[in-house]
PDB file of N, CA and C in Angstrom:
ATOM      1  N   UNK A   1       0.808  -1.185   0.000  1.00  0.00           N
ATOM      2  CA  UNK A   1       0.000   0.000   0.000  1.00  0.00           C
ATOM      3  C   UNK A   1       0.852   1.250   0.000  1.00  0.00           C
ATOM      4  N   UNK A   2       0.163   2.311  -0.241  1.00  0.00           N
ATOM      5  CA  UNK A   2       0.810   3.526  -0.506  1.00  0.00           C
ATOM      6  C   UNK A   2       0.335   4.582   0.911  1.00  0.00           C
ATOM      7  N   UNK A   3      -0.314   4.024   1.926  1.00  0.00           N
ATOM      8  CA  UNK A   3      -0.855   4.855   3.117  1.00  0.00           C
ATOM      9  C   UNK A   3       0.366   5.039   3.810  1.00  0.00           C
ATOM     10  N   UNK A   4       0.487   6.138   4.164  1.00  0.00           N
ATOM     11  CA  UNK A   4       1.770   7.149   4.624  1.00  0.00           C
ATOM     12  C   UNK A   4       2.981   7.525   3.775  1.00  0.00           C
ATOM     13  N   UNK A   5       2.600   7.186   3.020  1.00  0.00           N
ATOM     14  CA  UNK A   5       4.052   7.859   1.659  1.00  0.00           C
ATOM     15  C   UNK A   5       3.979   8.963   1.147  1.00  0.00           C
ATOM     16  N   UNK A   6       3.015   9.747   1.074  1.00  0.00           N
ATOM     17  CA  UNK A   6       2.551  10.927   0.352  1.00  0.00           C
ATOM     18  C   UNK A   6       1.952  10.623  -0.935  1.00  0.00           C
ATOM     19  N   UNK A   7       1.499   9.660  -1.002  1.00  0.00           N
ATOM     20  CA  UNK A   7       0.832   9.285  -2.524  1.00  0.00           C
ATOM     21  C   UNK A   7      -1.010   9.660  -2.287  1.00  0.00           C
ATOM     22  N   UNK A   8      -1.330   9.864  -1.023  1.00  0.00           N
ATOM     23  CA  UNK A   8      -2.320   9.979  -1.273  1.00  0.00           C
ATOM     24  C   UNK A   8      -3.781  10.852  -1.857  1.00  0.00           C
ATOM     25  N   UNK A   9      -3.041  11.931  -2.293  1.00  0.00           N
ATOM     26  CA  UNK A   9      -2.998  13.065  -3.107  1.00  0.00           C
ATOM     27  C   UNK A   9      -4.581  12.487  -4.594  1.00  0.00           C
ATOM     28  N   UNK A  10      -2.998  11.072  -5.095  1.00  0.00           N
ATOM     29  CA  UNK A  10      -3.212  11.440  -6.113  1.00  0.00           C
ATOM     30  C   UNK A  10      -3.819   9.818  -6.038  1.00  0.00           C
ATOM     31  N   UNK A  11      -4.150   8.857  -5.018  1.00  0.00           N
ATOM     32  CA  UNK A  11      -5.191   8.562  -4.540  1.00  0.00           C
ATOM     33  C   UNK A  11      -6.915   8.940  -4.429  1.00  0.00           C
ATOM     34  N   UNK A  12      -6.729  10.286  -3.602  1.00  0.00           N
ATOM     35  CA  UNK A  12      -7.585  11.029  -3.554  1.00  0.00           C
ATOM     36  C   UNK A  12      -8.494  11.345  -4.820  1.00  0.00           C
ATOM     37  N   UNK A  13      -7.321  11.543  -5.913  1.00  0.00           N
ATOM     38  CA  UNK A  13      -8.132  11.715  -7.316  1.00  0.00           C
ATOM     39  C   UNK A  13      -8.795  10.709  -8.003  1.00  0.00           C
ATOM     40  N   UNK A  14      -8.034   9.764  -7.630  1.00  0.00           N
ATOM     41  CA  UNK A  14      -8.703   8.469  -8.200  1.00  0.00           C
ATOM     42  C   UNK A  14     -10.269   8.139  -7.614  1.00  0.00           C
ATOM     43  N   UNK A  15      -9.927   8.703  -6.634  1.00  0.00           N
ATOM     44  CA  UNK A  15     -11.739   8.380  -5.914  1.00  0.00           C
ATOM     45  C   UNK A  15     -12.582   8.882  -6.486  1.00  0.00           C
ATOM     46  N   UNK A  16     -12.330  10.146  -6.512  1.00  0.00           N
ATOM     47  CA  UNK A  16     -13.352  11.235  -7.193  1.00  0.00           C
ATOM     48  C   UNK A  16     -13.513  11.301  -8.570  1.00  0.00           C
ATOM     49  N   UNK A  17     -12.769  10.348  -9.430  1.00  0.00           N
ATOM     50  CA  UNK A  17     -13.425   9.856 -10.789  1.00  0.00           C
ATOM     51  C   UNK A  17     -14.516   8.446 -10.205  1.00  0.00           C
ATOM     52  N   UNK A  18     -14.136   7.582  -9.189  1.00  0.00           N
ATOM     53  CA  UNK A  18     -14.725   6.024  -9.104  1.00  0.00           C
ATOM     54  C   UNK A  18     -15.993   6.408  -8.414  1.00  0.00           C
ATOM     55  N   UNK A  19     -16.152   6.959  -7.452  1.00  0.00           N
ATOM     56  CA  UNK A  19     -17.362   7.682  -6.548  1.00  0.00           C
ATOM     57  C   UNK A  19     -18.684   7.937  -7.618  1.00  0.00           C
ATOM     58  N   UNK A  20     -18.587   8.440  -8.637  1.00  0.00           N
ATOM     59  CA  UNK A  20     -19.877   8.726  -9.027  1.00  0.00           C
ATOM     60  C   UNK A  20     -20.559   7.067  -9.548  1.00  0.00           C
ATOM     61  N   UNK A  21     -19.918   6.125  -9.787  1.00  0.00           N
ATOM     62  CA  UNK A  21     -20.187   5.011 -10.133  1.00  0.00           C
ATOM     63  C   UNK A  21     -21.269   4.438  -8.986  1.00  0.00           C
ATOM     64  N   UNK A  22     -21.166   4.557  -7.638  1.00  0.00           N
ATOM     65  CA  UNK A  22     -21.868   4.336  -6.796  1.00  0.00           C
ATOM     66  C   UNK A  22     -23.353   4.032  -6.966  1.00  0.00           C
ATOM     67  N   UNK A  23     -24.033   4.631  -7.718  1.00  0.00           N
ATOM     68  CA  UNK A  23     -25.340   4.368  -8.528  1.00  0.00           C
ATOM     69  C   UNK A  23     -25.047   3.629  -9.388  1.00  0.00           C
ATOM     70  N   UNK A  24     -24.744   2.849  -9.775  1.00  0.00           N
ATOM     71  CA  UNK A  24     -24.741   1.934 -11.250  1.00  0.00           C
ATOM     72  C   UNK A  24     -25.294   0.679 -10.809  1.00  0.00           C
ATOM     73  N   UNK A  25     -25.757   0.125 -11.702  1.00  0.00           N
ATOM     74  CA  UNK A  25     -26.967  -1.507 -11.594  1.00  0.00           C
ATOM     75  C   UNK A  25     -26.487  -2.646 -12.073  1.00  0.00           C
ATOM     76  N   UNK A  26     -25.726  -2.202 -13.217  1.00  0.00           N
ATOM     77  CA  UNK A  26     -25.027  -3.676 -13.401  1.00  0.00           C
ATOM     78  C   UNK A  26     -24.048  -4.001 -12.089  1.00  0.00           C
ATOM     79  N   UNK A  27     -23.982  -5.563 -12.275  1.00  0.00           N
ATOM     80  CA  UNK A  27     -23.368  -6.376 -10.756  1.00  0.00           C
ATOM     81  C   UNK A  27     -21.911  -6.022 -11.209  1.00  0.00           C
ATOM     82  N   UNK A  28     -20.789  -6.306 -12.202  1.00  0.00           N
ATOM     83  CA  UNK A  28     -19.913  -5.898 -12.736  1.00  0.00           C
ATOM     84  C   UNK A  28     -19.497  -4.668 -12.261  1.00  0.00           C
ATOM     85  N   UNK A  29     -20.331  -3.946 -12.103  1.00  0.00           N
ATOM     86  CA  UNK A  29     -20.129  -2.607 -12.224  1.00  0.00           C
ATOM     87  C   UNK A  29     -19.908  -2.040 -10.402  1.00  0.00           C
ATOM     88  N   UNK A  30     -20.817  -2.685 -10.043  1.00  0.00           N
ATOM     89  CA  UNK A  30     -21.520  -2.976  -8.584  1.00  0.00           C
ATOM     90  C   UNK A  30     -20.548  -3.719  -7.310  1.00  0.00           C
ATOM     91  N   UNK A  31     -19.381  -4.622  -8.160  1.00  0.00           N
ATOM     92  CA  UNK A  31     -18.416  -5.702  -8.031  1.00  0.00           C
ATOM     93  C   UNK A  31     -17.245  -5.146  -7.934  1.00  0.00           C
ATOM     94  N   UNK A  32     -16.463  -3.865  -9.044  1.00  0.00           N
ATOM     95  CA  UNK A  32     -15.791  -3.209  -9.001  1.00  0.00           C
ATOM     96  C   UNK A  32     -15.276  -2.477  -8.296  1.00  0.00           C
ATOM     97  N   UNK A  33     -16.960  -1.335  -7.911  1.00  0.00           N
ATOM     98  CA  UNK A  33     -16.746  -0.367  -6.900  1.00  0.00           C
ATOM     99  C   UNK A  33     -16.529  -0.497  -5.837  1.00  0.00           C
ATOM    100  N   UNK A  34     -17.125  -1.784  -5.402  1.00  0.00           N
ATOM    101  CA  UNK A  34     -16.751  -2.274  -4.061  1.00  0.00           C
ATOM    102  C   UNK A  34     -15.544  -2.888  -3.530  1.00  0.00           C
ATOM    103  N   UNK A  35     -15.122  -3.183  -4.816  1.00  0.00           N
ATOM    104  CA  UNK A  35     -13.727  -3.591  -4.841  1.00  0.00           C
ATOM    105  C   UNK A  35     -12.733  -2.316  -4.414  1.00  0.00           C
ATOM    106  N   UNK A  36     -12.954  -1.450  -5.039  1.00  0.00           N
ATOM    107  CA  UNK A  36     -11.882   0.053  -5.374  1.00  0.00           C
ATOM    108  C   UNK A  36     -12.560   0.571  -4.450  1.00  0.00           C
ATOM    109  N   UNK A  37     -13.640   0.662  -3.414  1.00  0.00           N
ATOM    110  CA  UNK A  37     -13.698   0.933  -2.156  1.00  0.00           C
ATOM    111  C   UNK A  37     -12.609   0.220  -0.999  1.00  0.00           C
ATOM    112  N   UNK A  38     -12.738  -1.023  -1.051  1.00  0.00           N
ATOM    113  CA  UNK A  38     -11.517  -1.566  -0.029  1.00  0.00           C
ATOM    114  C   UNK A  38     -10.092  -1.331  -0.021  1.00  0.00           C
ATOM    115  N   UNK A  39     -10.418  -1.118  -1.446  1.00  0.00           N
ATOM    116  CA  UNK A  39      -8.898  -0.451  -1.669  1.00  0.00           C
ATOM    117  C   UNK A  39      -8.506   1.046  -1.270  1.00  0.00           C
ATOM    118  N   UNK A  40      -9.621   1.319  -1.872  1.00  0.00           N
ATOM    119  CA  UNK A  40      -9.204   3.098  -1.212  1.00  0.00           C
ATOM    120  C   UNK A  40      -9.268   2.891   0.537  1.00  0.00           C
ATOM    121  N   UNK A  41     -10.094   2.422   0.717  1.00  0.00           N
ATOM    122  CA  UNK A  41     -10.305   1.968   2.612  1.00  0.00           C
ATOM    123  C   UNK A  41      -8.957   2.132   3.121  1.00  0.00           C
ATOM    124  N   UNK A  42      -8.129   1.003   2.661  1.00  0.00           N
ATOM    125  CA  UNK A  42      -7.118   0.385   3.436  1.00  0.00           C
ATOM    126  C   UNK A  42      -5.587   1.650   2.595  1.00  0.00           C
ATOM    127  N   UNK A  43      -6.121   2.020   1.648  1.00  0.00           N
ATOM    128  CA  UNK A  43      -5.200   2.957   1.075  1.00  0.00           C
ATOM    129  C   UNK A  43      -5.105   4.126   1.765  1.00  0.00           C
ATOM    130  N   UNK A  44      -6.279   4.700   1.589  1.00  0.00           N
ATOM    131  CA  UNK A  44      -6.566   6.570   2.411  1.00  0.00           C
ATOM    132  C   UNK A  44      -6.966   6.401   3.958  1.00  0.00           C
ATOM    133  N   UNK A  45      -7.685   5.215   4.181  1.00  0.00           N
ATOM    134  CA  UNK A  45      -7.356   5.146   5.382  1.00  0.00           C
ATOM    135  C   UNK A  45      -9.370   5.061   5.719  1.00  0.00           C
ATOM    136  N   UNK A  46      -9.761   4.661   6.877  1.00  0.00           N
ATOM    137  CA  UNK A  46     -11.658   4.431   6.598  1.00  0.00           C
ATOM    138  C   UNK A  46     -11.812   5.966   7.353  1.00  0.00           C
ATOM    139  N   UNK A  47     -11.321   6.916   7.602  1.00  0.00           N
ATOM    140  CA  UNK A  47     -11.743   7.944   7.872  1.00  0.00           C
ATOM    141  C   UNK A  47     -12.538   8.960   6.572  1.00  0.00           C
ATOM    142  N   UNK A  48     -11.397   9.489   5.699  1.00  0.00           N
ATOM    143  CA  UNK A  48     -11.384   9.662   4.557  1.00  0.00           C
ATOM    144  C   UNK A  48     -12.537   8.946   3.544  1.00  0.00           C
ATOM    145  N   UNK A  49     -12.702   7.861   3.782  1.00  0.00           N
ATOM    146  CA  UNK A  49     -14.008   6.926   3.138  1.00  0.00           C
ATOM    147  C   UNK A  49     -15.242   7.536   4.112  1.00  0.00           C
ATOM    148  N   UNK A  50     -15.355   7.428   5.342  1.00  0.00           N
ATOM    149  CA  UNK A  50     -16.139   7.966   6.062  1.00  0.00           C
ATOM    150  C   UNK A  50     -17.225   9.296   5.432  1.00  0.00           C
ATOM    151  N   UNK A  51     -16.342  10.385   5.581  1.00  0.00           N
ATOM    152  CA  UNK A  51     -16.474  11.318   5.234  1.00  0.00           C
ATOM    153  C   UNK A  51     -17.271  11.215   3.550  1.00  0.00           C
ATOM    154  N   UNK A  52     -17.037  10.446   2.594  1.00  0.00           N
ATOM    155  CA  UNK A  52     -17.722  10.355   1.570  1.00  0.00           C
ATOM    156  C   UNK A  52     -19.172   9.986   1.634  1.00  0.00           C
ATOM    157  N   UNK A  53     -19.203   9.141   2.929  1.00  0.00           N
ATOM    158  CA  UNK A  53     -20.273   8.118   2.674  1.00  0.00           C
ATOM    159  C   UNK A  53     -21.077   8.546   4.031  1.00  0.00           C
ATOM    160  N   UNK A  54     -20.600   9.449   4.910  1.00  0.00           N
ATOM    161  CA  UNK A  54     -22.210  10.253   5.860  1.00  0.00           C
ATOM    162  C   UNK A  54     -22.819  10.922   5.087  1.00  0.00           C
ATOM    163  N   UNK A  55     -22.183  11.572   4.175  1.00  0.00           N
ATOM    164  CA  UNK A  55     -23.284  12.711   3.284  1.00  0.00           C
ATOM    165  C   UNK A  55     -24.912  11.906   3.084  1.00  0.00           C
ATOM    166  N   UNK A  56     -24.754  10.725   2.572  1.00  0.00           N
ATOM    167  CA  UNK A  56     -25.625  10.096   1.551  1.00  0.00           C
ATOM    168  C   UNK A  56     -26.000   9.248   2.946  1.00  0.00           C
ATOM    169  N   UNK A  57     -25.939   8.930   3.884  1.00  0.00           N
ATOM    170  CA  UNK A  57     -27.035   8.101   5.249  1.00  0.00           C
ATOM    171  C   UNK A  57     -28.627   8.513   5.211  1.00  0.00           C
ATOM    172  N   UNK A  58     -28.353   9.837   5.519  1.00  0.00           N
ATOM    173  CA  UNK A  58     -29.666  10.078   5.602  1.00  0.00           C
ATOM    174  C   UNK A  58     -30.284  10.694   4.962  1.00  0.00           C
ATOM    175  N   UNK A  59     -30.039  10.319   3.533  1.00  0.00           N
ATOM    176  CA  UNK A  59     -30.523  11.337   2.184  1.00  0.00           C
ATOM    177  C   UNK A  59     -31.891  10.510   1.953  1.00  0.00           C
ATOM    178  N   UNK A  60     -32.964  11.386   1.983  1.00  0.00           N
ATOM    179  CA  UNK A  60     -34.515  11.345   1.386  1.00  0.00           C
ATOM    180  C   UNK A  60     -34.750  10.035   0.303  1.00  0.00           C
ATOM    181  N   UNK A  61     -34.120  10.042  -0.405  1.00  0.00           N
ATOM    182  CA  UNK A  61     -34.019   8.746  -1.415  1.00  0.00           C
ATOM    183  C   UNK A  61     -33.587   7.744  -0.843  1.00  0.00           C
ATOM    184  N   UNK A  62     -34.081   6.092  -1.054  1.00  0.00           N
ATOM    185  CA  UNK A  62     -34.186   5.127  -0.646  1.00  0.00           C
ATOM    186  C   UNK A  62     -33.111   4.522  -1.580  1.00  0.00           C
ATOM    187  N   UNK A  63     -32.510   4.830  -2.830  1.00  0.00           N
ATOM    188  CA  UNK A  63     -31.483   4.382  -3.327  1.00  0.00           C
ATOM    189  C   UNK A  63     -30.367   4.752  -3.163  1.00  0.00           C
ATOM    190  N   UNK A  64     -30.215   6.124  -3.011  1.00  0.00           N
ATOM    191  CA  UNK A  64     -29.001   6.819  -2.269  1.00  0.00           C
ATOM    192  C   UNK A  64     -28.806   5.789  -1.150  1.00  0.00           C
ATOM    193  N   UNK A  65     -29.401   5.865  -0.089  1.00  0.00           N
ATOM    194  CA  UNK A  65     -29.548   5.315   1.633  1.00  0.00           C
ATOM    195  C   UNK A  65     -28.404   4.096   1.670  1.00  0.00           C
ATOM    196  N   UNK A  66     -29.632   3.261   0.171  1.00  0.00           N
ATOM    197  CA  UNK A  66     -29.515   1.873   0.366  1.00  0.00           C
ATOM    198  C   UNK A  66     -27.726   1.810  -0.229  1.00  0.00           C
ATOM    199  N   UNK A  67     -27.154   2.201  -0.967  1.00  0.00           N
ATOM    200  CA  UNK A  67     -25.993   2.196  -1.656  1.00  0.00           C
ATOM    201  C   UNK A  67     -24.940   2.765  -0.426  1.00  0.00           C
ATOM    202  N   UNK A  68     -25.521   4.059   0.087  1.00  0.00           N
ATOM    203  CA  UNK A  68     -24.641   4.367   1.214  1.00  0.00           C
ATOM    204  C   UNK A  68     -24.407   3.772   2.121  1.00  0.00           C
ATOM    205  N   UNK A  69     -25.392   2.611   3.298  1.00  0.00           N
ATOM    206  CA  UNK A  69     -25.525   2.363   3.540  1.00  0.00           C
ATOM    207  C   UNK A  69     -24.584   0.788   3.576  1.00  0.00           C
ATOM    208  N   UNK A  70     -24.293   0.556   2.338  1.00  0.00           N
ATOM    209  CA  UNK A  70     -23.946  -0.787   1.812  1.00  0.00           C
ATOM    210  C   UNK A  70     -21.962  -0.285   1.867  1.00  0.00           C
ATOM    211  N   UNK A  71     -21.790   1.071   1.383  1.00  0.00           N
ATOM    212  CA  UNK A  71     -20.560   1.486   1.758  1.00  0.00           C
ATOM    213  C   UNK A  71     -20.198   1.656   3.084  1.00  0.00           C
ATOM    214  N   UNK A  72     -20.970   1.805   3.966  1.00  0.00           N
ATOM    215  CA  UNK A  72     -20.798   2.088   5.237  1.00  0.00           C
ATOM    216  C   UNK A  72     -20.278   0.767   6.091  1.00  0.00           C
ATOM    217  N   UNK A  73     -21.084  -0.334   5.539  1.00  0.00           N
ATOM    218  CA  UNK A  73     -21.125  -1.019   6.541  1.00  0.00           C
ATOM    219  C   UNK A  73     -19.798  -1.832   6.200  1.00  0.00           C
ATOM    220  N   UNK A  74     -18.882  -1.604   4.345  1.00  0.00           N
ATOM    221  CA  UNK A  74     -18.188  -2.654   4.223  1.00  0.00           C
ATOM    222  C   UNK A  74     -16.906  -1.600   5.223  1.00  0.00           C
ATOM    223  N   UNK A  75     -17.689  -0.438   4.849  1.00  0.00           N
ATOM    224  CA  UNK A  75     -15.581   0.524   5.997  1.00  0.00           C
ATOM    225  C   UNK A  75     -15.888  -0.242   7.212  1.00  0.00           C
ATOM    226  N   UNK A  76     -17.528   0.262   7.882  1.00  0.00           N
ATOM    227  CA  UNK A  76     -17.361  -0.685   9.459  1.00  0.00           C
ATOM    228  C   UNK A  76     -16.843  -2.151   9.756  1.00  0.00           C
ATOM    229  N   UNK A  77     -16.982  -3.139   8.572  1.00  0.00           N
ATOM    230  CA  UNK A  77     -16.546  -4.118   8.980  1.00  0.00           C
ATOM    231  C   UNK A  77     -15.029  -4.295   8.684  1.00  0.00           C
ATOM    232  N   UNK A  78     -14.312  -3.806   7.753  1.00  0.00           N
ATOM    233  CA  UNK A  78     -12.955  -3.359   7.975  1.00  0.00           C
ATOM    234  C   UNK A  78     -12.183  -2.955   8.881  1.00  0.00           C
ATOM    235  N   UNK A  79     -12.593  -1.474   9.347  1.00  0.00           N
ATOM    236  CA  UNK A  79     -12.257  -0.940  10.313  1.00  0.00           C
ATOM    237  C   UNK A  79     -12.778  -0.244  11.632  1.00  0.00           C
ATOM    238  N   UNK A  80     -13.366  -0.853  12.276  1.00  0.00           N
ATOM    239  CA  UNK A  80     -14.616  -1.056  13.298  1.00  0.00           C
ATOM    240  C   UNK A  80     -14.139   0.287  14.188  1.00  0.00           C
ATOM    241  N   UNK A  81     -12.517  -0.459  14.867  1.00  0.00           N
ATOM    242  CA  UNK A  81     -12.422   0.773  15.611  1.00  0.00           C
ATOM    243  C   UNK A  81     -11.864   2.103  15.072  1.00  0.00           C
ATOM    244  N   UNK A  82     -10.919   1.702  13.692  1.00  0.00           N
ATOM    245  CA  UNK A  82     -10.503   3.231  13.163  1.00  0.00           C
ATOM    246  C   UNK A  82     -11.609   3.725  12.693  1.00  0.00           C
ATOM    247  N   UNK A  83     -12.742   3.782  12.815  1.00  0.00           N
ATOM    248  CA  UNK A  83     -13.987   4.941  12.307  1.00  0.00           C
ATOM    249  C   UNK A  83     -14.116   5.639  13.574  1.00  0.00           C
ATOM    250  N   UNK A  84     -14.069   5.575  14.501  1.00  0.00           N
ATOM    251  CA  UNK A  84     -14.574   6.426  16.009  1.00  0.00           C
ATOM    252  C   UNK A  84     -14.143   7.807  16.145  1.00  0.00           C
ATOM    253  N   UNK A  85     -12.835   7.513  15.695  1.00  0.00           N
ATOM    254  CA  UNK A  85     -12.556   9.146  16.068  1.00  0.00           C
ATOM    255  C   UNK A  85     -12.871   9.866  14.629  1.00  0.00           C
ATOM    256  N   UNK A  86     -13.459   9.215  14.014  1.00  0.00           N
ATOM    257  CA  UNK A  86     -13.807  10.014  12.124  1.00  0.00           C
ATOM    258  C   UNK A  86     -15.467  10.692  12.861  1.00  0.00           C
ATOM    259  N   UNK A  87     -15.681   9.786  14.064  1.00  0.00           N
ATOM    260  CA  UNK A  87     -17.735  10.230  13.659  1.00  0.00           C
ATOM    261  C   UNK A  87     -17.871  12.066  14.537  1.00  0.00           C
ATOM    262  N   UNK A  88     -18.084  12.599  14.170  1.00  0.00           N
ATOM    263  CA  UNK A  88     -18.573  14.256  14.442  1.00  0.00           C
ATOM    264  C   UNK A  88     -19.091  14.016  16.151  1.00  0.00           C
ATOM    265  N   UNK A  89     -18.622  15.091  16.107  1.00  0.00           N
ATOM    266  CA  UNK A  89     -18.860  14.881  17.676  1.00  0.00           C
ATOM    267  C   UNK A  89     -20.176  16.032  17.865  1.00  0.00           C
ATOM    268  N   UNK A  90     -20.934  15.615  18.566  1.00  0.00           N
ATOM    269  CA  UNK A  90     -22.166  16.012  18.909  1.00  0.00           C
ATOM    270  C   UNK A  90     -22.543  16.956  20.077  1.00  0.00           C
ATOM    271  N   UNK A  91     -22.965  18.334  20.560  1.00  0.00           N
ATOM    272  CA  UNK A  91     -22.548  18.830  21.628  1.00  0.00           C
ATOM    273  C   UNK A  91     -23.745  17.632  22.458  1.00  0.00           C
ATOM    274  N   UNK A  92     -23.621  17.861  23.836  1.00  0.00           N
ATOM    275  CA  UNK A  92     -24.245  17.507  24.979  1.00  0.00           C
ATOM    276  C   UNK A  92     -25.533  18.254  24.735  1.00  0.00           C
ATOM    277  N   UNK A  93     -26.698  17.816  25.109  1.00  0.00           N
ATOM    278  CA  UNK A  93     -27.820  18.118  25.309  1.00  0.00           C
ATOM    279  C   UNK A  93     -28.357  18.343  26.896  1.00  0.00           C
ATOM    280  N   UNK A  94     -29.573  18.608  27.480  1.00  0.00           N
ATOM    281  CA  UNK A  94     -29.823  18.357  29.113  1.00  0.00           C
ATOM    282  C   UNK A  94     -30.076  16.767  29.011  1.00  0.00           C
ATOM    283  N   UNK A  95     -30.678  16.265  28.678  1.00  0.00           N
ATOM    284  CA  UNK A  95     -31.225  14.600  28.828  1.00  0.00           C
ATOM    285  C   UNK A  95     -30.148  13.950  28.603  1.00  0.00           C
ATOM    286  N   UNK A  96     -28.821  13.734  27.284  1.00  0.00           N
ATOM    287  CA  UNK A  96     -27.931  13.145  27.154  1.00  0.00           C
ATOM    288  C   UNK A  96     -26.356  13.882  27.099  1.00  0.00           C
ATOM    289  N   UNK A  97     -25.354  12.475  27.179  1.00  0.00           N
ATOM    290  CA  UNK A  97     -24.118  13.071  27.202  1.00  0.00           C
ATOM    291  C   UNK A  97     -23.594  12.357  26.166  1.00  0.00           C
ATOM    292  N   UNK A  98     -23.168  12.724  24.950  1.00  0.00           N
ATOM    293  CA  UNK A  98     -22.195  12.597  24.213  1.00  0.00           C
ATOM    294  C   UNK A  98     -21.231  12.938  24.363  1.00  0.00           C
ATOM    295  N   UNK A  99     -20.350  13.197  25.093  1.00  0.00           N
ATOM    296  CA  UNK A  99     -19.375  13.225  25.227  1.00  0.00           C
ATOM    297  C   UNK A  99     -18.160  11.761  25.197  1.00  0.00           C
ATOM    298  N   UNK A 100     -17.162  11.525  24.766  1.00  0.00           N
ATOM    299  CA  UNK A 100     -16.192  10.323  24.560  1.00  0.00           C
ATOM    300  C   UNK A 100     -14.892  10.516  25.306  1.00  0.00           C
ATOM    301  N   UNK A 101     -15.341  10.122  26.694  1.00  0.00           N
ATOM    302  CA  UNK A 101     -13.793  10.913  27.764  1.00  0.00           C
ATOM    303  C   UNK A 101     -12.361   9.931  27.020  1.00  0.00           C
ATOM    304  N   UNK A 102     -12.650   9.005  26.784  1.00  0.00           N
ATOM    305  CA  UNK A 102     -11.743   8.390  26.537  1.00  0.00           C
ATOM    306  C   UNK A 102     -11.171   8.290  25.347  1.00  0.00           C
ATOM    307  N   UNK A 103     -11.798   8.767  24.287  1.00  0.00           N
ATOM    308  CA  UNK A 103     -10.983   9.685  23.137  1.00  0.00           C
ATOM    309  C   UNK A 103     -10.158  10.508  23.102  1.00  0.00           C
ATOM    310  N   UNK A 104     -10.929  11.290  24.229  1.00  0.00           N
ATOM    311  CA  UNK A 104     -10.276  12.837  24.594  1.00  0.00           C
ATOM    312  C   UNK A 104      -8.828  12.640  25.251  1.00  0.00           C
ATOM    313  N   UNK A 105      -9.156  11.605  26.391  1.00  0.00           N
ATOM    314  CA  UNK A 105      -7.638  11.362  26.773  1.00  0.00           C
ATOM    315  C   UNK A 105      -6.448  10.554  25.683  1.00  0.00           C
ATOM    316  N   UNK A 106      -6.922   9.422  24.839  1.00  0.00           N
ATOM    317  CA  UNK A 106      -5.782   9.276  23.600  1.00  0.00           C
ATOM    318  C   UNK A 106      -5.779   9.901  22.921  1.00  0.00           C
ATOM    319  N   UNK A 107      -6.068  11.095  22.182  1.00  0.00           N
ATOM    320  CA  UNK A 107      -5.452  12.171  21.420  1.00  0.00           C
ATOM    321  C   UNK A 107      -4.988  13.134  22.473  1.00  0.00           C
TER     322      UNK A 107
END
């Protein structure tokens, strides 16, 4: 792999031609992306993938969802715990605490 060399630049570009494919129906097609997802995963790292794939969670369309959804879960099962410190941190409310003390203390 090329994760920490400085290649990921031009990584980065490669995504942003493969990304719009995400909608496509043929299985081939469907087979690919998911392929050149694991790769970018383990390449850029599942943060970086992250970030592509909250946009489209809770988008109004049921095909968006379902596709995002299907990206989501292959970064989570990859990298379960490197997604945690990628998810947005949420302020505290009165009823709940989001807060993650133990994040806070390893960074």
């Amino acid at each position: 792999g090329v994760y920490g060399f400085g290649c990921e630049d031009g990584l980065q570009h490669l995504l942003n031609f493969v990304w719009p494919n995400v909608f496509e129906n043929s299985a081939h097609v469907v087979q690919a992306f998911m392929s050149c997802i694991e790769g970018m995963r383990l390449a850029l790292g599942p943060n970086r993938m992250l970030l592509y794939c909250l946009q489209g969670l809770f988008h109004p369309a049921r095909r968006v969802r379902d596709m995002m959804w299907k990206v989501y879960n292959t970064i989570y099962i990859g990298h379960q715990d490197g997604i945690v410190y990628g998810f947005p941190r949420i302020p505290d409310d009165p009823n709940n605490c989001y807060v993650r003390y133990e994040l806070d203390i390893i960074l």
